[in-house]
N, C-alpha and C. Protein backbone atom coordinates (compact mmCIF):
# COMPACT_ATOMS: atom_id res chain seq x y z
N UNK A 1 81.72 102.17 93.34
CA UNK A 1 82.76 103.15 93.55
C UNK A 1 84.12 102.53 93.26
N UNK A 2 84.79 103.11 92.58
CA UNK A 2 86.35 103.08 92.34
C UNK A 2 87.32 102.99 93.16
N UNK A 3 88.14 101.80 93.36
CA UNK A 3 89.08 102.29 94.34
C UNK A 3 90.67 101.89 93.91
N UNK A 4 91.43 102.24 94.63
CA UNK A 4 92.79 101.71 93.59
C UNK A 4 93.31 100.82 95.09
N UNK A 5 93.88 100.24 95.72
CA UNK A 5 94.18 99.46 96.78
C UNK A 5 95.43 98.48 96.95
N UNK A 6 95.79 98.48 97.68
CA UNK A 6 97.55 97.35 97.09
C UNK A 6 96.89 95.86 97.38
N UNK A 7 97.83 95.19 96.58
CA UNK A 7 96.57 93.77 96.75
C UNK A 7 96.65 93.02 98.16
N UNK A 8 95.86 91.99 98.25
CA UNK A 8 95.78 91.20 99.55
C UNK A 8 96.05 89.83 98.63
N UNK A 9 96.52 89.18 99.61
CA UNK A 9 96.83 87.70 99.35
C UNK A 9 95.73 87.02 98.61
N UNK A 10 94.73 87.53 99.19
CA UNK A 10 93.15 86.42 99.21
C UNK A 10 92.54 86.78 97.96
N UNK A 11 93.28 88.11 96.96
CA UNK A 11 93.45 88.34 95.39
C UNK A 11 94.17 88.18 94.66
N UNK A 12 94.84 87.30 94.24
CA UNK A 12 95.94 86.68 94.02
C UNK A 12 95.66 85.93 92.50
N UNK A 13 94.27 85.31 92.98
CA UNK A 13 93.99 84.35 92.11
C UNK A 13 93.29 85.45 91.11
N UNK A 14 92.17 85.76 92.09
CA UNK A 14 91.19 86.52 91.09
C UNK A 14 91.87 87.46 90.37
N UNK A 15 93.06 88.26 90.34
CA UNK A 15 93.63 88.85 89.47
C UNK A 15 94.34 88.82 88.67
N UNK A 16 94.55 87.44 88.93
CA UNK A 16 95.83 86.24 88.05
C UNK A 16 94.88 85.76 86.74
N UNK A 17 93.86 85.68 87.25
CA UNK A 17 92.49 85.40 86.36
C UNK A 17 92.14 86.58 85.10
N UNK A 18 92.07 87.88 85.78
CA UNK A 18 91.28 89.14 85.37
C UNK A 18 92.43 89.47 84.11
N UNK A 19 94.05 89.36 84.53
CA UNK A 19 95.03 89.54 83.66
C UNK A 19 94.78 88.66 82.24
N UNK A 20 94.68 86.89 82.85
CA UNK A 20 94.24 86.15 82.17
C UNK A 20 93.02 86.09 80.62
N UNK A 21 92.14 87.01 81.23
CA UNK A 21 91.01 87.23 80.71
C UNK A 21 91.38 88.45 79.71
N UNK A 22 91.60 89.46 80.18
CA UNK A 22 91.75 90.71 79.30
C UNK A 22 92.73 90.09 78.09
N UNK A 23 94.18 89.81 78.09
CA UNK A 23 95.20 89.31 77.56
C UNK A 23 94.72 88.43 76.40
N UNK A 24 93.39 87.13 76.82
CA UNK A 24 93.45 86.45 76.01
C UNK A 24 92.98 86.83 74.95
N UNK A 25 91.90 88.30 75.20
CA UNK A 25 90.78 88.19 74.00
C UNK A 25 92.04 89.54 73.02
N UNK A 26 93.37 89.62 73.41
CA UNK A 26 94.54 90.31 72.93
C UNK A 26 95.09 89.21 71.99
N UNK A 27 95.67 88.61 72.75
CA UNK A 27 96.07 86.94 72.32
C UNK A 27 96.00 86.30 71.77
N UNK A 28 94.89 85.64 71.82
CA UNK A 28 94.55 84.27 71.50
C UNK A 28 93.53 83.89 71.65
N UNK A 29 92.20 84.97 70.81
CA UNK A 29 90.69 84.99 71.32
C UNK A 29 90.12 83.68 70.76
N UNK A 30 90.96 82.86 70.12
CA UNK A 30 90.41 81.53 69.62
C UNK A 30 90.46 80.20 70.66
N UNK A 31 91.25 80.58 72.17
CA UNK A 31 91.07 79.61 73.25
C UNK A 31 90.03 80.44 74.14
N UNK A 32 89.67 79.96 74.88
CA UNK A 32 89.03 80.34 75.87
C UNK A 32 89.62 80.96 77.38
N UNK A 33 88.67 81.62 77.95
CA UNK A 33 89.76 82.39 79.31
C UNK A 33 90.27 81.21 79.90
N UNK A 34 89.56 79.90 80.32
CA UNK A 34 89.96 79.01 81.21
C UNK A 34 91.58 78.33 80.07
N UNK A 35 91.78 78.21 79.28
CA UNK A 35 92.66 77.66 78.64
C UNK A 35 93.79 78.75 78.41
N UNK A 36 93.40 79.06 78.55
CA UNK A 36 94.67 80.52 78.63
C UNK A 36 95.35 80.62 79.85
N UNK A 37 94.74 81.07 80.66
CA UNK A 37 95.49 81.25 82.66
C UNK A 37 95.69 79.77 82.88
N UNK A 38 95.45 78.91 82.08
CA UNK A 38 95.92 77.20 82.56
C UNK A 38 97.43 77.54 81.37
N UNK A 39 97.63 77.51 80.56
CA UNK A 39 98.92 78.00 79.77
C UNK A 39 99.62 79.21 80.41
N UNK A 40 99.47 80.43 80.84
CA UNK A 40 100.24 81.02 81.74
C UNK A 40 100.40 80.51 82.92
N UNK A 41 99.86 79.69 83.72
CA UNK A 41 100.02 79.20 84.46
C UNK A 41 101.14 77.89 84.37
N UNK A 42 100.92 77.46 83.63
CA UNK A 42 101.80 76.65 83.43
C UNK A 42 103.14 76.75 82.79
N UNK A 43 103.07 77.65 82.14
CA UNK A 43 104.69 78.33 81.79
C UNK A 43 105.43 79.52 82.62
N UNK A 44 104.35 79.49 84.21
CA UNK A 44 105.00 80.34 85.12
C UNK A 44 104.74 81.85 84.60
N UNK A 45 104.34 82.55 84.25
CA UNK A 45 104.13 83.38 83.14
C UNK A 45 103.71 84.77 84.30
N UNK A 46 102.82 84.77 85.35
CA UNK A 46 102.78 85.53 86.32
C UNK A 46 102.60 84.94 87.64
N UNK A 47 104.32 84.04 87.59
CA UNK A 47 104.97 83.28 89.33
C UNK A 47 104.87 84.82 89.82
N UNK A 48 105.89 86.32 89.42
CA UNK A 48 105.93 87.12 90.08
C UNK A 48 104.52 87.32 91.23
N UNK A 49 103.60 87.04 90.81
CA UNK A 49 102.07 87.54 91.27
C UNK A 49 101.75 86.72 92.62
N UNK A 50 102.32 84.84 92.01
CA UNK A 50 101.88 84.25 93.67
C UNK A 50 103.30 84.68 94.79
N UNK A 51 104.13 85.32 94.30
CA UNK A 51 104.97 85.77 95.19
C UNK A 51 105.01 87.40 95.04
N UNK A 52 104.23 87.70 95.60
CA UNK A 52 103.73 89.22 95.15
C UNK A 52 105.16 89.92 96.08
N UNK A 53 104.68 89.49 97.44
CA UNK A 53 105.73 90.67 98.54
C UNK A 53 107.14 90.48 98.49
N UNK A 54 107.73 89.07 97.88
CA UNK A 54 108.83 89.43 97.38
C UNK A 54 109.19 90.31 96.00
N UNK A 55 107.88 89.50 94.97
CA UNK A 55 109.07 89.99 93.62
C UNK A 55 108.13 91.63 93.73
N UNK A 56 107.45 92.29 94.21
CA UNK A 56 106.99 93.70 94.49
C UNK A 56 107.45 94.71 95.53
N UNK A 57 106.76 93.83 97.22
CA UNK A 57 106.76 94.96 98.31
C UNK A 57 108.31 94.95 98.87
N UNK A 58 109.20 93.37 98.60
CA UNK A 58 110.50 93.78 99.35
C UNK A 58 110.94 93.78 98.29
N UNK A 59 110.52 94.17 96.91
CA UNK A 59 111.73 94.77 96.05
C UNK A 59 111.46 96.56 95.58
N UNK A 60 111.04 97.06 96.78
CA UNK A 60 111.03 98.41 96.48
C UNK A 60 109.48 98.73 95.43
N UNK A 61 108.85 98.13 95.36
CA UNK A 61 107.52 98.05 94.70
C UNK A 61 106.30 98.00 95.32
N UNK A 62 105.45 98.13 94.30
CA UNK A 62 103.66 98.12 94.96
C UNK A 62 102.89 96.97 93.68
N UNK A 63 102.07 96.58 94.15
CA UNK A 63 101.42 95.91 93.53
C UNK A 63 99.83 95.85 94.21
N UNK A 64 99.05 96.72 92.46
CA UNK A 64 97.63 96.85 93.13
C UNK A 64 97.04 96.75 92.49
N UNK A 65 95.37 96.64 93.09
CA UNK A 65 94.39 96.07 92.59
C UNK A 65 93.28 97.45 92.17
N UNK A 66 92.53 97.25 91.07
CA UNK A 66 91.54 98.15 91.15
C UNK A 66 90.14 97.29 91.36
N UNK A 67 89.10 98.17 92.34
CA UNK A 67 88.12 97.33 92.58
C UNK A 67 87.14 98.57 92.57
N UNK A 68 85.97 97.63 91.74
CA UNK A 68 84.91 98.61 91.37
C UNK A 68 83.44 97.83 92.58
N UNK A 69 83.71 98.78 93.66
CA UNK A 69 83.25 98.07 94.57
C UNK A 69 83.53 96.62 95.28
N UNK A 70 83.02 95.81 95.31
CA UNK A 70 83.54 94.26 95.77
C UNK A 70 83.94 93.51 94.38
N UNK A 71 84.24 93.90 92.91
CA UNK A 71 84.49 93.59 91.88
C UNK A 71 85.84 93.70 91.74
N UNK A 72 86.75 93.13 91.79
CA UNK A 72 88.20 93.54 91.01
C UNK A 72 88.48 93.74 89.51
N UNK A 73 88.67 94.82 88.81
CA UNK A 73 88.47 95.25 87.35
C UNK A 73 89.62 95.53 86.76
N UNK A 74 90.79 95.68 87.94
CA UNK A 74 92.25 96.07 87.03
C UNK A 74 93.15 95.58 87.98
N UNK A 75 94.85 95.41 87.25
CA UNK A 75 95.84 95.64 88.32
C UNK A 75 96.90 96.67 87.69
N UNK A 76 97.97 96.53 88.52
CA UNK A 76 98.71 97.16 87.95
C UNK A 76 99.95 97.60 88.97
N UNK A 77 101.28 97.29 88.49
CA UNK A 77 102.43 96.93 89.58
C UNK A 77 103.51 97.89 89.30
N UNK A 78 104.71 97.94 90.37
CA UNK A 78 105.42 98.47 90.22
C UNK A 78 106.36 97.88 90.88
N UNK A 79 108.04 97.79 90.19
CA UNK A 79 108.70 96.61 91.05
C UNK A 79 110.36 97.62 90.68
N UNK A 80 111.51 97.05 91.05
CA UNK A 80 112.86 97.34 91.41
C UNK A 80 113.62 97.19 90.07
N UNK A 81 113.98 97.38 88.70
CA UNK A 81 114.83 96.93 87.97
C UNK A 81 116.17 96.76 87.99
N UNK A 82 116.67 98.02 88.24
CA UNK A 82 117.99 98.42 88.75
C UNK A 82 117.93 99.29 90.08
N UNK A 83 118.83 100.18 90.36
CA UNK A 83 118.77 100.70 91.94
C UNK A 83 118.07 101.79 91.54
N UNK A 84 117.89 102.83 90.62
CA UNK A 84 117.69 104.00 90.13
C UNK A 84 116.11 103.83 89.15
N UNK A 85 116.06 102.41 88.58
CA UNK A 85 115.42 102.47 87.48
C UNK A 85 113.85 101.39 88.29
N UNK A 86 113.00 101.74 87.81
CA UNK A 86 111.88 100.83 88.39
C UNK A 86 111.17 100.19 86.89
N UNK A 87 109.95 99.04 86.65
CA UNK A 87 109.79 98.63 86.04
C UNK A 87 108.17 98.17 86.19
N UNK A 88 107.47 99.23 85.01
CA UNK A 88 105.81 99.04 85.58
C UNK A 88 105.35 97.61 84.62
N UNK A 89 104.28 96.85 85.79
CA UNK A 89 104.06 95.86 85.04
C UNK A 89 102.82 95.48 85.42
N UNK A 90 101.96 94.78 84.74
CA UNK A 90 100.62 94.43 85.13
C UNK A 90 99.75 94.77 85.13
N UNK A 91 99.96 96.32 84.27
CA UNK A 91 98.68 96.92 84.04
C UNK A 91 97.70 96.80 82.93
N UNK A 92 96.46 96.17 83.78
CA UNK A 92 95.67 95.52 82.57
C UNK A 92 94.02 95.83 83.64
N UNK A 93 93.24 96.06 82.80
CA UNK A 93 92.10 96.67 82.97
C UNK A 93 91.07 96.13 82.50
N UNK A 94 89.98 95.80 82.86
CA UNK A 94 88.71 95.28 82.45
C UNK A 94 88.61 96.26 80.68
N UNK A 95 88.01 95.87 79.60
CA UNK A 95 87.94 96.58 78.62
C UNK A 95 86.63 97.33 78.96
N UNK A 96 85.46 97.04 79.60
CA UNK A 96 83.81 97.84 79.86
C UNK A 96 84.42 99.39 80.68
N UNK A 97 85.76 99.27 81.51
CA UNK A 97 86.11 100.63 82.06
C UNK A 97 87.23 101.55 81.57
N UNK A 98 87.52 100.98 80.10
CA UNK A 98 88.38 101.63 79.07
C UNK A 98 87.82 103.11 78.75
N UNK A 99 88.82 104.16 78.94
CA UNK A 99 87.73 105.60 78.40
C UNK A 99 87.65 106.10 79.94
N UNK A 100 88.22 105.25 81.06
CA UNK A 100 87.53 106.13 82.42
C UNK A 100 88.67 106.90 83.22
N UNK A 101 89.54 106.81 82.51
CA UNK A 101 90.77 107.29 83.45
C UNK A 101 91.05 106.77 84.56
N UNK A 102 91.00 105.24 84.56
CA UNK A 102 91.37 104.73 85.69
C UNK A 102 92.50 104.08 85.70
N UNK A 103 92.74 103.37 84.17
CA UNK A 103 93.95 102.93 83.78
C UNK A 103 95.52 104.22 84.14
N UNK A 104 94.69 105.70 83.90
CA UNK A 104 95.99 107.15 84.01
C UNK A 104 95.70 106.96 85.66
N UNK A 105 94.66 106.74 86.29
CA UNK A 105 95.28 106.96 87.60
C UNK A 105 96.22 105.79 88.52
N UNK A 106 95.60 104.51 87.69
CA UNK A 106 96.55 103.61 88.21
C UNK A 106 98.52 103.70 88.10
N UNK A 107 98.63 104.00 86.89
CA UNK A 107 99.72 104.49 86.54
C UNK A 107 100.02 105.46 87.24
N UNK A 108 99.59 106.68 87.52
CA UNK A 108 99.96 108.08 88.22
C UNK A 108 100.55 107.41 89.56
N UNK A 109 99.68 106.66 90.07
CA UNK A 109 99.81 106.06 91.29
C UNK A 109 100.90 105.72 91.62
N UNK A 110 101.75 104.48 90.64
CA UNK A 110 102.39 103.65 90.80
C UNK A 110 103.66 104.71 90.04
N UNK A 111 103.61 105.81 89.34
CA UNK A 111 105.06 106.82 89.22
C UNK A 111 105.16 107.40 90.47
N UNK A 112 104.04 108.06 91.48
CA UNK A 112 104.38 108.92 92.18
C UNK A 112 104.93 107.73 93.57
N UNK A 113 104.42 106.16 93.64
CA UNK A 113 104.90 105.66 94.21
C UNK A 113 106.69 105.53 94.19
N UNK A 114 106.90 105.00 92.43
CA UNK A 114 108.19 105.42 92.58
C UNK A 114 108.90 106.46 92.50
N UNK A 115 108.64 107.67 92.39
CA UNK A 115 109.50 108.79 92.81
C UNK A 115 109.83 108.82 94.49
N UNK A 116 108.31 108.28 95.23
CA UNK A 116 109.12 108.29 96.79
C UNK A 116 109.99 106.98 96.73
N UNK A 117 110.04 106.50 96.04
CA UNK A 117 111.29 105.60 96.04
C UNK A 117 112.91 105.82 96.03
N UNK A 118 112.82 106.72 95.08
CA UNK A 118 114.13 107.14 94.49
C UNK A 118 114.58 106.96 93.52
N UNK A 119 113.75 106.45 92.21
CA UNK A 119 113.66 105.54 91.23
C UNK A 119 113.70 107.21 90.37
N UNK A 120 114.54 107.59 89.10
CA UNK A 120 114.56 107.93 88.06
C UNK A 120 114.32 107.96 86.89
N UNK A 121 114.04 106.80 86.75
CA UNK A 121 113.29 106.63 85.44
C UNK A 121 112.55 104.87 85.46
N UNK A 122 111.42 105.06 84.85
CA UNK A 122 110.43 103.65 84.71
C UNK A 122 110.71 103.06 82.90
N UNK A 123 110.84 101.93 83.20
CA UNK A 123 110.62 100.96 81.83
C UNK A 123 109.39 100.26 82.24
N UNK A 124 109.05 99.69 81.00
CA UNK A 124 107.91 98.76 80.71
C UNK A 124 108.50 98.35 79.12
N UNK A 125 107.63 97.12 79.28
CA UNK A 125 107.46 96.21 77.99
C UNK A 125 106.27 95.70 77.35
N UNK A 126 105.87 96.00 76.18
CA UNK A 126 104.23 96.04 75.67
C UNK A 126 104.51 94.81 74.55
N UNK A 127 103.61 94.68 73.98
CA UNK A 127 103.72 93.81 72.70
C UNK A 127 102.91 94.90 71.54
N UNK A 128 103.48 94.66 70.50
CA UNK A 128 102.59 95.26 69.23
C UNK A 128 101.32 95.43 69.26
N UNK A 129 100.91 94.09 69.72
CA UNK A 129 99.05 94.07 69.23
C UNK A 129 98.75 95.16 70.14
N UNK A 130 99.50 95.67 71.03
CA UNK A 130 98.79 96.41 72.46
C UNK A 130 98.51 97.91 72.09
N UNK A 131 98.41 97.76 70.81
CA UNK A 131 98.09 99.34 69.67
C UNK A 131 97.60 100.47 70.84
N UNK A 132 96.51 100.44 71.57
CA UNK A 132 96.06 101.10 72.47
C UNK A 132 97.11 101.29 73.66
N UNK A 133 97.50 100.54 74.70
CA UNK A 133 98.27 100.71 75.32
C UNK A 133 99.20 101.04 75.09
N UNK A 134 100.18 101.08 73.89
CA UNK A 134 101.12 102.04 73.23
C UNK A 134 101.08 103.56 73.38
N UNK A 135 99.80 103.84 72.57
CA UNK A 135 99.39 105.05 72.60
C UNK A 135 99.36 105.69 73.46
N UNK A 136 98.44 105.15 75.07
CA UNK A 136 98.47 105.88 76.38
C UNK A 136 100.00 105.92 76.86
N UNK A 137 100.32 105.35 76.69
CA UNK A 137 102.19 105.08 77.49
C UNK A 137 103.18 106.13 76.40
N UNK A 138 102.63 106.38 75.38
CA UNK A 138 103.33 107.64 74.81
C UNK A 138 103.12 108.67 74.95
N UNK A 139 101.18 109.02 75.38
CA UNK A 139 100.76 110.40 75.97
C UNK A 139 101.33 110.55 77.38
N UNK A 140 101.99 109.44 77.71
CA UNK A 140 102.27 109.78 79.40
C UNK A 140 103.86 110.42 79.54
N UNK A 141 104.38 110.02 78.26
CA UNK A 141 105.99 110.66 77.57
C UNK A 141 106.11 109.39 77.55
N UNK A 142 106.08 108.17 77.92
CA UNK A 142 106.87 107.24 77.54
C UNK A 142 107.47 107.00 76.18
N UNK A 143 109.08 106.96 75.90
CA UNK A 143 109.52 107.06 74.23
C UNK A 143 110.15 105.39 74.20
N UNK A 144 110.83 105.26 72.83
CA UNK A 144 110.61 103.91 72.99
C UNK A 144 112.31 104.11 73.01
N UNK A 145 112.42 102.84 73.70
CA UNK A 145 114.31 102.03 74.24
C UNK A 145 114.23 100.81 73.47
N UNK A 146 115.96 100.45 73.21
CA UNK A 146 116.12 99.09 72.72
C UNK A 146 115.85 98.03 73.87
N UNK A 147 115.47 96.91 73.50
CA UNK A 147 114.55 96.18 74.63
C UNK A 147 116.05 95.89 75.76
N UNK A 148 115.58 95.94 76.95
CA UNK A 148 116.42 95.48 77.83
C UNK A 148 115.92 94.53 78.84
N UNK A 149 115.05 93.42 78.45
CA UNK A 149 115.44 92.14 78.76
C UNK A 149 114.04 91.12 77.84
N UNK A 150 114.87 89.74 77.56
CA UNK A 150 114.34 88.89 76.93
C UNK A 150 112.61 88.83 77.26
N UNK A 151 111.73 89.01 76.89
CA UNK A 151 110.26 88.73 76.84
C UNK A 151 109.72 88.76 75.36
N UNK A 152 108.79 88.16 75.42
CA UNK A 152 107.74 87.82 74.87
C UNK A 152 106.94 89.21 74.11
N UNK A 153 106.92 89.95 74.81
CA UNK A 153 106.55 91.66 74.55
C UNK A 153 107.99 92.31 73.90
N UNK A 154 107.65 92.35 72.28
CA UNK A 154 109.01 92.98 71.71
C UNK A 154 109.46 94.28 71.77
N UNK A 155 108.20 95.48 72.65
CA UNK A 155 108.38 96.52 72.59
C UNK A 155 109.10 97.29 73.82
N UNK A 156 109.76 97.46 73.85
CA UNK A 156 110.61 98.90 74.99
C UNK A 156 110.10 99.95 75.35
N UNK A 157 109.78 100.52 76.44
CA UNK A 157 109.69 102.07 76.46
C UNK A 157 110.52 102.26 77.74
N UNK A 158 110.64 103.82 77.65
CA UNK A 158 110.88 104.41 79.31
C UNK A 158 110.53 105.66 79.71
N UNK A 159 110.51 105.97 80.89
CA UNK A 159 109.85 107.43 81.11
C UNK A 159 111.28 107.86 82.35
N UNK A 160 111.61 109.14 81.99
CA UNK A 160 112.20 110.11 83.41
C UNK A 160 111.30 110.51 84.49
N UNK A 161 111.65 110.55 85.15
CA UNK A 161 110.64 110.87 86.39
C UNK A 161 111.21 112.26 86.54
């Protein structure tokens, strides 16, 4: 069974991992998962994650886990950009549950989280190769913005709430 859940400490790793994993075979399917989350790891790449309740729950954000039973299969966050503006991040999904609408409900989740926020409009930042994830983030209205801050992911979007 499906569940969407805000994370616990004691998932931290395992989802630091799961990000790890999906990303690489995006990436850099010529290293392996373990050589990959040892390179994000080491260039700090998701610190936000071992400090979840600051850079998430006390910045006006959620940060959650999807678990397919005692399995963790996705995450997917929501954090503070500006006072008005929020900034979705982390949403990354096992590829075997691609096609299930779990990736649209994680997202649904984390807009209707920030509308009780007070948040007006959401950014995110994708990279090219993320051809698919483009696509869903444009059926959701997301249109594309000039990038507004330095990453690694050259692409912009934003949505009105």
């Amino acid at each position: 069974m499906i569940n969407i859940l805000p994370i616990q400490p004691h998932q931290i790793t395992e989802a630091k991992y799961l990000i790890s994993a999906v990303a690489q075979r995006i990436f850099v399917p010529e290293k392996t998962v373990q050589e990959f989350y040892d390179i994000l790891e080491e260039e700090g790449e998701l610190r936000d994650m071992d400090h979840f309740e600051q850079a998430y729950v006390k910045n006006r954000g959620l940060l959650l886990v999807v678990m397919d039973d005692d399995q963790l299969i996705g995450t997917g966050g929501i954090k503070k950009l500006e006072e008005k503006i929020a900034e979705l991040k982390r949403i990354w999904l096992l590829e075997e549950y691609h096609g299930q609408k779990i990736g649209y409900q994680v997202v649904m989740h984390l807009l209707n989280f920030a509308r009780t926020q007070g948040y007006e409009k959401v950014r995110l930042q994708t990279g090219e190769q993320q051809e698919r994830a483009i696509r869903f983030y444009t059926q959701l209205g997301f249109y594309p913005i000039p990038s507004y801050q330095e990453s690694m992911d050259n692409i912009s979007m934003e949505l009105n709430l």
